[in-house]
PDB file of N, CA and C in Angstrom:
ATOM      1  N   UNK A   1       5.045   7.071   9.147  1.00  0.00           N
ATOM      2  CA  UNK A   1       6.405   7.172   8.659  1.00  0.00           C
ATOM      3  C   UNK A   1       6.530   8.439   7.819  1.00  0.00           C
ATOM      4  N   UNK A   2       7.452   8.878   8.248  1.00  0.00           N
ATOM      5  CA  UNK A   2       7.659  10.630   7.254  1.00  0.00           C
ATOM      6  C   UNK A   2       8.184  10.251   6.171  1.00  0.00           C
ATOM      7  N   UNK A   3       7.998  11.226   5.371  1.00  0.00           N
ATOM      8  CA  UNK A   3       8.595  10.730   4.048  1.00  0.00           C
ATOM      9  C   UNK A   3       8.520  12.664   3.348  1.00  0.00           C
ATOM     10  N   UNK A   4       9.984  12.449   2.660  1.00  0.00           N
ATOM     11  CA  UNK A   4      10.673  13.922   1.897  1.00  0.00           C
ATOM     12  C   UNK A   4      10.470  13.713   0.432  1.00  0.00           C
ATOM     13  N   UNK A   5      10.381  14.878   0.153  1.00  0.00           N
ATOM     14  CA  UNK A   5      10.214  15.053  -1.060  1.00  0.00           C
ATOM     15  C   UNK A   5      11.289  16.051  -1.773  1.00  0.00           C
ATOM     16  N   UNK A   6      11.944  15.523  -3.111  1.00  0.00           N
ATOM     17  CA  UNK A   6      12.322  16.553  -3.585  1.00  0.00           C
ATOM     18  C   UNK A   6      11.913  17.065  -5.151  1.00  0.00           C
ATOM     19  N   UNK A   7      12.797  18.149  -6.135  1.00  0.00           N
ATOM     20  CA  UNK A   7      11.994  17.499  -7.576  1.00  0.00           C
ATOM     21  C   UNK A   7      13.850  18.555  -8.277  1.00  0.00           C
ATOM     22  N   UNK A   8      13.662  17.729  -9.299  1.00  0.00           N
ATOM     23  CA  UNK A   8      14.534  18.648 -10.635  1.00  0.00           C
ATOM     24  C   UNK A   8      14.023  18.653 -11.594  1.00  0.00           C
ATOM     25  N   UNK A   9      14.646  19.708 -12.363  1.00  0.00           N
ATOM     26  CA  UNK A   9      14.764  19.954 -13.624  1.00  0.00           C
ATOM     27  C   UNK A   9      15.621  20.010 -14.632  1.00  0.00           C
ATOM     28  N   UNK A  10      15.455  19.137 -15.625  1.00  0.00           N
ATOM     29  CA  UNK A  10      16.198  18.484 -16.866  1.00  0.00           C
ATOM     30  C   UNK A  10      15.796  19.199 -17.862  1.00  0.00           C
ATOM     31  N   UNK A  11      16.846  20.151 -18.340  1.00  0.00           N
ATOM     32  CA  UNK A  11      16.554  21.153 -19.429  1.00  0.00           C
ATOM     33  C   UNK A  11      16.167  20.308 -20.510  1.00  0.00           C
ATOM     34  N   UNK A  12      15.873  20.154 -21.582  1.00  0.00           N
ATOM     35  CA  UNK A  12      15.894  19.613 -22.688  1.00  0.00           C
ATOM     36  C   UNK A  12      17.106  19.520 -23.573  1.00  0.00           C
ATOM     37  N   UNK A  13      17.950  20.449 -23.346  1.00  0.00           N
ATOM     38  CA  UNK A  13      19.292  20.651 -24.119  1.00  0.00           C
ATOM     39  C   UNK A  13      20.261  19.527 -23.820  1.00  0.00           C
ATOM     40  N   UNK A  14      20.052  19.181 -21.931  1.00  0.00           N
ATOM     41  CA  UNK A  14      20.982  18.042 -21.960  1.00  0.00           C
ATOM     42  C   UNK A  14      20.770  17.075 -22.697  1.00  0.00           C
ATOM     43  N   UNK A  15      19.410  16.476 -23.247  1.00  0.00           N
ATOM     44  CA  UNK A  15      19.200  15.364 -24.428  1.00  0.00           C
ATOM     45  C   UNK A  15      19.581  15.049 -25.228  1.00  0.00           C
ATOM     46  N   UNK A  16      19.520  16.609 -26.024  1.00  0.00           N
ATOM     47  CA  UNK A  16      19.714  16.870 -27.358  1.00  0.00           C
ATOM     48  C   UNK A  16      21.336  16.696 -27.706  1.00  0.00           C
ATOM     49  N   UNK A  17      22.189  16.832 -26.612  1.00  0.00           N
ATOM     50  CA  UNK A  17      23.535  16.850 -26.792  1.00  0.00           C
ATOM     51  C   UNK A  17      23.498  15.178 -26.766  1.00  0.00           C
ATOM     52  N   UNK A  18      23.127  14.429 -26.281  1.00  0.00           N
ATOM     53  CA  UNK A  18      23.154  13.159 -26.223  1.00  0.00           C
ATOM     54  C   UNK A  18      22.889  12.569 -27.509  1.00  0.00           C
ATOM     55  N   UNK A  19      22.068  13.440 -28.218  1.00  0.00           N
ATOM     56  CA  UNK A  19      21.230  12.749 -29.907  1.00  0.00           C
ATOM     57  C   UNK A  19      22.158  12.874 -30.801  1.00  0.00           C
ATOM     58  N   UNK A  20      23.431  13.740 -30.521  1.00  0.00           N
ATOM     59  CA  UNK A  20      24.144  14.009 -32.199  1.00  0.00           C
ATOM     60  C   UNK A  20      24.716  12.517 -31.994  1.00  0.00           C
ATOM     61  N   UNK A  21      24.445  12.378 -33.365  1.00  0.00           N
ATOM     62  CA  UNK A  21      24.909  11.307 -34.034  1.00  0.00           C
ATOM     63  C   UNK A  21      24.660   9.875 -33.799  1.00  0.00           C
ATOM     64  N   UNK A  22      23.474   9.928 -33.252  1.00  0.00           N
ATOM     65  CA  UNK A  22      22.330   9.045 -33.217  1.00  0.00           C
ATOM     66  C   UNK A  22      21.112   8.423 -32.867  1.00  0.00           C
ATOM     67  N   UNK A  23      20.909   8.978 -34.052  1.00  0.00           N
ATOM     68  CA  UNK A  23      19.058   8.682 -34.866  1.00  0.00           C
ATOM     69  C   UNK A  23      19.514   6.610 -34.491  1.00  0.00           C
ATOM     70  N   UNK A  24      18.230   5.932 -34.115  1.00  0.00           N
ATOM     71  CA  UNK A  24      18.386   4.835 -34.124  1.00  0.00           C
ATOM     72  C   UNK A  24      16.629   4.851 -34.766  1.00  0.00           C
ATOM     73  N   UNK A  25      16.592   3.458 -35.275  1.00  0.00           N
ATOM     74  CA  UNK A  25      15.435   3.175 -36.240  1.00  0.00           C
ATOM     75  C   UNK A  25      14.351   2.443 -35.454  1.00  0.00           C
ATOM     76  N   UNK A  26      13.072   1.712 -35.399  1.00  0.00           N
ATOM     77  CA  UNK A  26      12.261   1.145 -34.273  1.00  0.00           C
ATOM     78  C   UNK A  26      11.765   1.100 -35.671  1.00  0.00           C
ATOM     79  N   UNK A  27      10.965  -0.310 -35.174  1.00  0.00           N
ATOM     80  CA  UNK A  27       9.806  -0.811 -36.461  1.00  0.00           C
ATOM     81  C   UNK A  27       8.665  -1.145 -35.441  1.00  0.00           C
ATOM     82  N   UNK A  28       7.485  -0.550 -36.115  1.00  0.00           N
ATOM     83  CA  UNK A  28       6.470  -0.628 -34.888  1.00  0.00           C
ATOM     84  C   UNK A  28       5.168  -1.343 -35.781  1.00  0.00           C
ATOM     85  N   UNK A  29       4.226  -1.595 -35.430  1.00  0.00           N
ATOM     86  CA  UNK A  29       2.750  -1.861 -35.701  1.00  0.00           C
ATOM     87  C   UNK A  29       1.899  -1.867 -35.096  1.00  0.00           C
ATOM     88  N   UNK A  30       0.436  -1.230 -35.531  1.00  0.00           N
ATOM     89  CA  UNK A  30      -0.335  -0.690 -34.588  1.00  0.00           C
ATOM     90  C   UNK A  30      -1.483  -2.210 -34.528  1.00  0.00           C
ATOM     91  N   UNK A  31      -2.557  -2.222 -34.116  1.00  0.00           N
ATOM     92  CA  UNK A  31      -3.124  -3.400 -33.930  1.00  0.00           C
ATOM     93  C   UNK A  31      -4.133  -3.460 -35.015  1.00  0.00           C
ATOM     94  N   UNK A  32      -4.358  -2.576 -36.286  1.00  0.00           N
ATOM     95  CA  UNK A  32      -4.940  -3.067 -37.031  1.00  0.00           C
ATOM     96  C   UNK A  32      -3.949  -3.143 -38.626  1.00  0.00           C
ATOM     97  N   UNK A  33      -2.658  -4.032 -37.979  1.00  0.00           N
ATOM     98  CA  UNK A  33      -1.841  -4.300 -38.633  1.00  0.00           C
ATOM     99  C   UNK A  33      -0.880  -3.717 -39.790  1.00  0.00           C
ATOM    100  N   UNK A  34      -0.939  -2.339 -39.413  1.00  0.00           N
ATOM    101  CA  UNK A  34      -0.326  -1.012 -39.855  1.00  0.00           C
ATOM    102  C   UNK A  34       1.324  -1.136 -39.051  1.00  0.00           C
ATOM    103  N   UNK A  35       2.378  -1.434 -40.255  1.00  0.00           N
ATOM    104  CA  UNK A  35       3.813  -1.319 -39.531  1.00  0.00           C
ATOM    105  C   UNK A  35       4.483  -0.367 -40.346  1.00  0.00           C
ATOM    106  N   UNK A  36       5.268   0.446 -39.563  1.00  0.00           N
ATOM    107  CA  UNK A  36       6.333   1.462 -39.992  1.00  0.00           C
ATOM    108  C   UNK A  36       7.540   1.347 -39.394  1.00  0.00           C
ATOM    109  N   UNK A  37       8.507   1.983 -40.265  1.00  0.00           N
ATOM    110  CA  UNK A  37      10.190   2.464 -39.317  1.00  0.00           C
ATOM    111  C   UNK A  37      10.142   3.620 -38.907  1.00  0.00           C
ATOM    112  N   UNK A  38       9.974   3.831 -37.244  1.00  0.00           N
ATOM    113  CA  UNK A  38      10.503   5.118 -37.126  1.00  0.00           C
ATOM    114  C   UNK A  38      11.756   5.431 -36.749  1.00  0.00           C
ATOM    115  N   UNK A  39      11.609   7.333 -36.691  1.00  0.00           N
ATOM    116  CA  UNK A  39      13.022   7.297 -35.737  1.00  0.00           C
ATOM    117  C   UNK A  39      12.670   7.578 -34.282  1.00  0.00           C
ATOM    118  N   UNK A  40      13.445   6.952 -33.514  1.00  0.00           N
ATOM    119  CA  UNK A  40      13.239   7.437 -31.973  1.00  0.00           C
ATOM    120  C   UNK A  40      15.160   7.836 -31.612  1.00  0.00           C
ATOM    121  N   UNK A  41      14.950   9.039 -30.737  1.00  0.00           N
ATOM    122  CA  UNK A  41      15.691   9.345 -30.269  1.00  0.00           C
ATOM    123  C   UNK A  41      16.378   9.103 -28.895  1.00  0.00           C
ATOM    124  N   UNK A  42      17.533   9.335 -28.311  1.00  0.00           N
ATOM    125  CA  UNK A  42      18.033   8.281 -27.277  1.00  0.00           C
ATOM    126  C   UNK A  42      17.858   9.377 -25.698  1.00  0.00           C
ATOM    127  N   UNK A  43      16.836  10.513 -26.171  1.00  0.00           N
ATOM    128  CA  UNK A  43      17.191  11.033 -25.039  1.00  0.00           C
ATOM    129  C   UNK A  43      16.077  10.653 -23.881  1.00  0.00           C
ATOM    130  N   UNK A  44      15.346  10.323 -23.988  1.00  0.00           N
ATOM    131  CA  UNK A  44      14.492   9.264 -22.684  1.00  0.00           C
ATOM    132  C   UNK A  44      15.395   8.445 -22.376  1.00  0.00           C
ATOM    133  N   UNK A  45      16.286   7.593 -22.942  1.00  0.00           N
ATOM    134  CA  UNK A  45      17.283   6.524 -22.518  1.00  0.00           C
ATOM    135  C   UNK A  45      18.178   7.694 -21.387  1.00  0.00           C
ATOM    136  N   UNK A  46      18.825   8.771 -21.556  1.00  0.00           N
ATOM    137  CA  UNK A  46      19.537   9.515 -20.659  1.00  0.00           C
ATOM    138  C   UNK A  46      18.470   9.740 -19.522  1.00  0.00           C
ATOM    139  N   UNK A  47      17.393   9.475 -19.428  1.00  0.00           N
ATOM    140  CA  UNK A  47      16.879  10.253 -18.405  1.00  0.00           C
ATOM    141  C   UNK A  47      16.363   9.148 -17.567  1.00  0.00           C
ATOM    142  N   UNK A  48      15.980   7.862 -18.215  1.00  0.00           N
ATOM    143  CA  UNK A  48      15.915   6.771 -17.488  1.00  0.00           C
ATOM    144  C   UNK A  48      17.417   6.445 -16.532  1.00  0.00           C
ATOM    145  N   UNK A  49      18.666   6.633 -17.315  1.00  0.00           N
ATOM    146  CA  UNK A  49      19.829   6.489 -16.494  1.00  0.00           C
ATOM    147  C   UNK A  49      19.877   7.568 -15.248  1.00  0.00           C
ATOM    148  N   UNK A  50      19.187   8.443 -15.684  1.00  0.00           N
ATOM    149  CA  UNK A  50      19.093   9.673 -14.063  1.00  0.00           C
ATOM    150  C   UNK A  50      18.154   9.025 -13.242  1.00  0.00           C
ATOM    151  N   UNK A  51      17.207   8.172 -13.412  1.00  0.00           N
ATOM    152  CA  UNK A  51      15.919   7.918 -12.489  1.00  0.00           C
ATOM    153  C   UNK A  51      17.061   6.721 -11.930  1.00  0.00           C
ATOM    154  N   UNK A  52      17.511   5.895 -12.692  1.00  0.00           N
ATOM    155  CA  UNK A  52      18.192   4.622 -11.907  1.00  0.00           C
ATOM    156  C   UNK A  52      19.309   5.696 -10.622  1.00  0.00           C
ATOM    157  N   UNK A  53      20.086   6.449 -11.290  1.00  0.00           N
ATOM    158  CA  UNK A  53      20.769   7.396 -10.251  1.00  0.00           C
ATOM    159  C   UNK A  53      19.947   7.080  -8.630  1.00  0.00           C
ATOM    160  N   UNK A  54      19.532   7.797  -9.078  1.00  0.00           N
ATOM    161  CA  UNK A  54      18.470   8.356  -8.183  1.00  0.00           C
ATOM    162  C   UNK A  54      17.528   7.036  -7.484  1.00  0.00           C
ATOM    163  N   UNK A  55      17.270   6.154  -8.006  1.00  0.00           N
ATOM    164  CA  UNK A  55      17.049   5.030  -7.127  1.00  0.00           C
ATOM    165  C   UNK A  55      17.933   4.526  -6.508  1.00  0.00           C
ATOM    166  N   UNK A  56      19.079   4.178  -6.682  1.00  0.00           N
ATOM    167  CA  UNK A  56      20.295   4.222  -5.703  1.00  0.00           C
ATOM    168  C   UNK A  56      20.560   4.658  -4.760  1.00  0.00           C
ATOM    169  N   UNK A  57      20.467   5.822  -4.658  1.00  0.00           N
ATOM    170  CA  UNK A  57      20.227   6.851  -3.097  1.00  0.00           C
ATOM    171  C   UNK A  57      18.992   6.655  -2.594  1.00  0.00           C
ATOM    172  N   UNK A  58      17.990   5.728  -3.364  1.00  0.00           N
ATOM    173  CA  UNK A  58      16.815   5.829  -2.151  1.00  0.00           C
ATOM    174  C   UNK A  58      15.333   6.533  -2.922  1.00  0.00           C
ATOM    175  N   UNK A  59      15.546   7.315  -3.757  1.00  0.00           N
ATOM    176  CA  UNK A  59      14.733   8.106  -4.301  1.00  0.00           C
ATOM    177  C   UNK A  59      13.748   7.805  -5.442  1.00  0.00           C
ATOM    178  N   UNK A  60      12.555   8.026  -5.098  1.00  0.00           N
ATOM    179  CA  UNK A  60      11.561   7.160  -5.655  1.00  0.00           C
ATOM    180  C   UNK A  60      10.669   8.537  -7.397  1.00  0.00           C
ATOM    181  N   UNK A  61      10.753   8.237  -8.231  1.00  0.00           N
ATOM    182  CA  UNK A  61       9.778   8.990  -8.859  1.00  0.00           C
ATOM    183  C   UNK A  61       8.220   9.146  -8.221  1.00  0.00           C
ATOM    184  N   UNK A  62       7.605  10.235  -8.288  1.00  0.00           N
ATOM    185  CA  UNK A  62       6.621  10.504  -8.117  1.00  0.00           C
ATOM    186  C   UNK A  62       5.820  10.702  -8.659  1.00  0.00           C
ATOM    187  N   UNK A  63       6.221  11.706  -9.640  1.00  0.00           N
ATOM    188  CA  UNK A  63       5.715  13.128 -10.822  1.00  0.00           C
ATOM    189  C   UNK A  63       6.476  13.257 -12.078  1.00  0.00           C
ATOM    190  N   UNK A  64       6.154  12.932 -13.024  1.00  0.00           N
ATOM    191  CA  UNK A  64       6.900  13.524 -14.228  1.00  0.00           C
ATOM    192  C   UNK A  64       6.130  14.600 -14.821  1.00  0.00           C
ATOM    193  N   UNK A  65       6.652  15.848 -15.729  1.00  0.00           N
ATOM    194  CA  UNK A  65       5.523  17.027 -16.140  1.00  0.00           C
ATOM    195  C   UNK A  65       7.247  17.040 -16.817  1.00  0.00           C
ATOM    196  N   UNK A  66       6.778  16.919 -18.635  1.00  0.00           N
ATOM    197  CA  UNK A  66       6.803  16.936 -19.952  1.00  0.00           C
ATOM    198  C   UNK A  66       6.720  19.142 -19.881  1.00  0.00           C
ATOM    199  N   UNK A  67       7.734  19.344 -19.995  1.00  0.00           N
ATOM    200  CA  UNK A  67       7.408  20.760 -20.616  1.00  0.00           C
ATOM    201  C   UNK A  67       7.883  21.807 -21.512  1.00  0.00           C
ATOM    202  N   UNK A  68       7.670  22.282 -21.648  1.00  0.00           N
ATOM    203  CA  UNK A  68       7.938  22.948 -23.641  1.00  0.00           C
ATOM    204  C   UNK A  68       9.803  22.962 -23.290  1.00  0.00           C
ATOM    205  N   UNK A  69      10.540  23.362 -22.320  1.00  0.00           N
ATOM    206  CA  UNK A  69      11.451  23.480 -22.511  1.00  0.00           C
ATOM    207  C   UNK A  69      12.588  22.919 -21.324  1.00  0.00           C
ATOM    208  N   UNK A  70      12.036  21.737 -20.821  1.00  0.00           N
ATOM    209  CA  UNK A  70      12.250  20.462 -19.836  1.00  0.00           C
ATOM    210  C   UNK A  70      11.361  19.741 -19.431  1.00  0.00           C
ATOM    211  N   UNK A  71      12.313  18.883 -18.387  1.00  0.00           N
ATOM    212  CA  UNK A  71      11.259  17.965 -17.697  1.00  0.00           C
ATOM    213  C   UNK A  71      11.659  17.921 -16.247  1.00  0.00           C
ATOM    214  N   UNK A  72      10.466  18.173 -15.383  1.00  0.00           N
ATOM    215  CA  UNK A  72      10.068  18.220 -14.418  1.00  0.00           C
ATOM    216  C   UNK A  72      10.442  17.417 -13.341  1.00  0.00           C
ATOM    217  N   UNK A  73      10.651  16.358 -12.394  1.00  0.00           N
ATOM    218  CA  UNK A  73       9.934  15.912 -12.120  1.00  0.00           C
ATOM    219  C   UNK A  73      10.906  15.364 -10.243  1.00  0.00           C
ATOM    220  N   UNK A  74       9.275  15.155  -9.570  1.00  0.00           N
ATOM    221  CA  UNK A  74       9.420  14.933  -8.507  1.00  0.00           C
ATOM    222  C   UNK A  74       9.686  13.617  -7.586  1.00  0.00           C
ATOM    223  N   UNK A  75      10.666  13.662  -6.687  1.00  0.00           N
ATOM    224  CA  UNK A  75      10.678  12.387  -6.164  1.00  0.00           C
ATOM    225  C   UNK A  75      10.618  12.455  -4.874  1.00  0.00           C
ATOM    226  N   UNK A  76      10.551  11.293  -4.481  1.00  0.00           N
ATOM    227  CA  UNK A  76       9.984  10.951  -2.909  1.00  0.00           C
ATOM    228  C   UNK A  76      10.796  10.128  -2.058  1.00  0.00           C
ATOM    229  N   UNK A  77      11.017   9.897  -0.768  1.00  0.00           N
ATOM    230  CA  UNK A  77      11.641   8.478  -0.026  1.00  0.00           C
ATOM    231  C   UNK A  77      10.986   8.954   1.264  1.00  0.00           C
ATOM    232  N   UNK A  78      11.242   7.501   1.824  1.00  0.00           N
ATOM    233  CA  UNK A  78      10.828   7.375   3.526  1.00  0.00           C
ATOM    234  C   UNK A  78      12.446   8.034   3.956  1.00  0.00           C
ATOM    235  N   UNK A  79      11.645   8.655   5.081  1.00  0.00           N
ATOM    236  CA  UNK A  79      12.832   9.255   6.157  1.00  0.00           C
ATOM    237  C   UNK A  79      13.588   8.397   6.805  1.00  0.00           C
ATOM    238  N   UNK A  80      14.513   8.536   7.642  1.00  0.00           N
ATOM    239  CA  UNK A  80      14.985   7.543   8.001  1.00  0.00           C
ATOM    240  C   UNK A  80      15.210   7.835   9.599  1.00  0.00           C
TER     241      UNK A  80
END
């Protein structure tokens, strides 16, 4: 079965426009019972909503590559 590949790139800037005006808080603990508040930011949440996109049409993640000034990454589907 053939199968295509494609990939984009997600500047980092689109994120950052997503973050003004909100910082949200996370309370975490590590396993030798060390808890803190951090902050986490919502721009992985925007990029998870692009991967669901993109599973909709069919399109599978492959590859993600984290890089100084985006993110990468490649996807896959069977041909049809």
């Amino acid at each position: 079965m053939a199968v295509e590949y494609r990939f984009e790139f997600y500047p980092y800037g689109i994120f950052k426009e997503e973050m003004v005006g909100e910082h949200r808080k996370i309370f975490s603990c590590k396993a030798e019972k060390e808890c803190r508040v951090e902050d986490v930011h919502p721009e992985f949440s925007h990029l998870v909503e692009m991967f669901q996109d993109r599973d909709e049409a069919g399109w599978e993640v492959a590859q993600i590559f984290f890089q100084e000034n985006g993110v990468l990454v490649f996807y896959k589907r069977r041909k049809e």
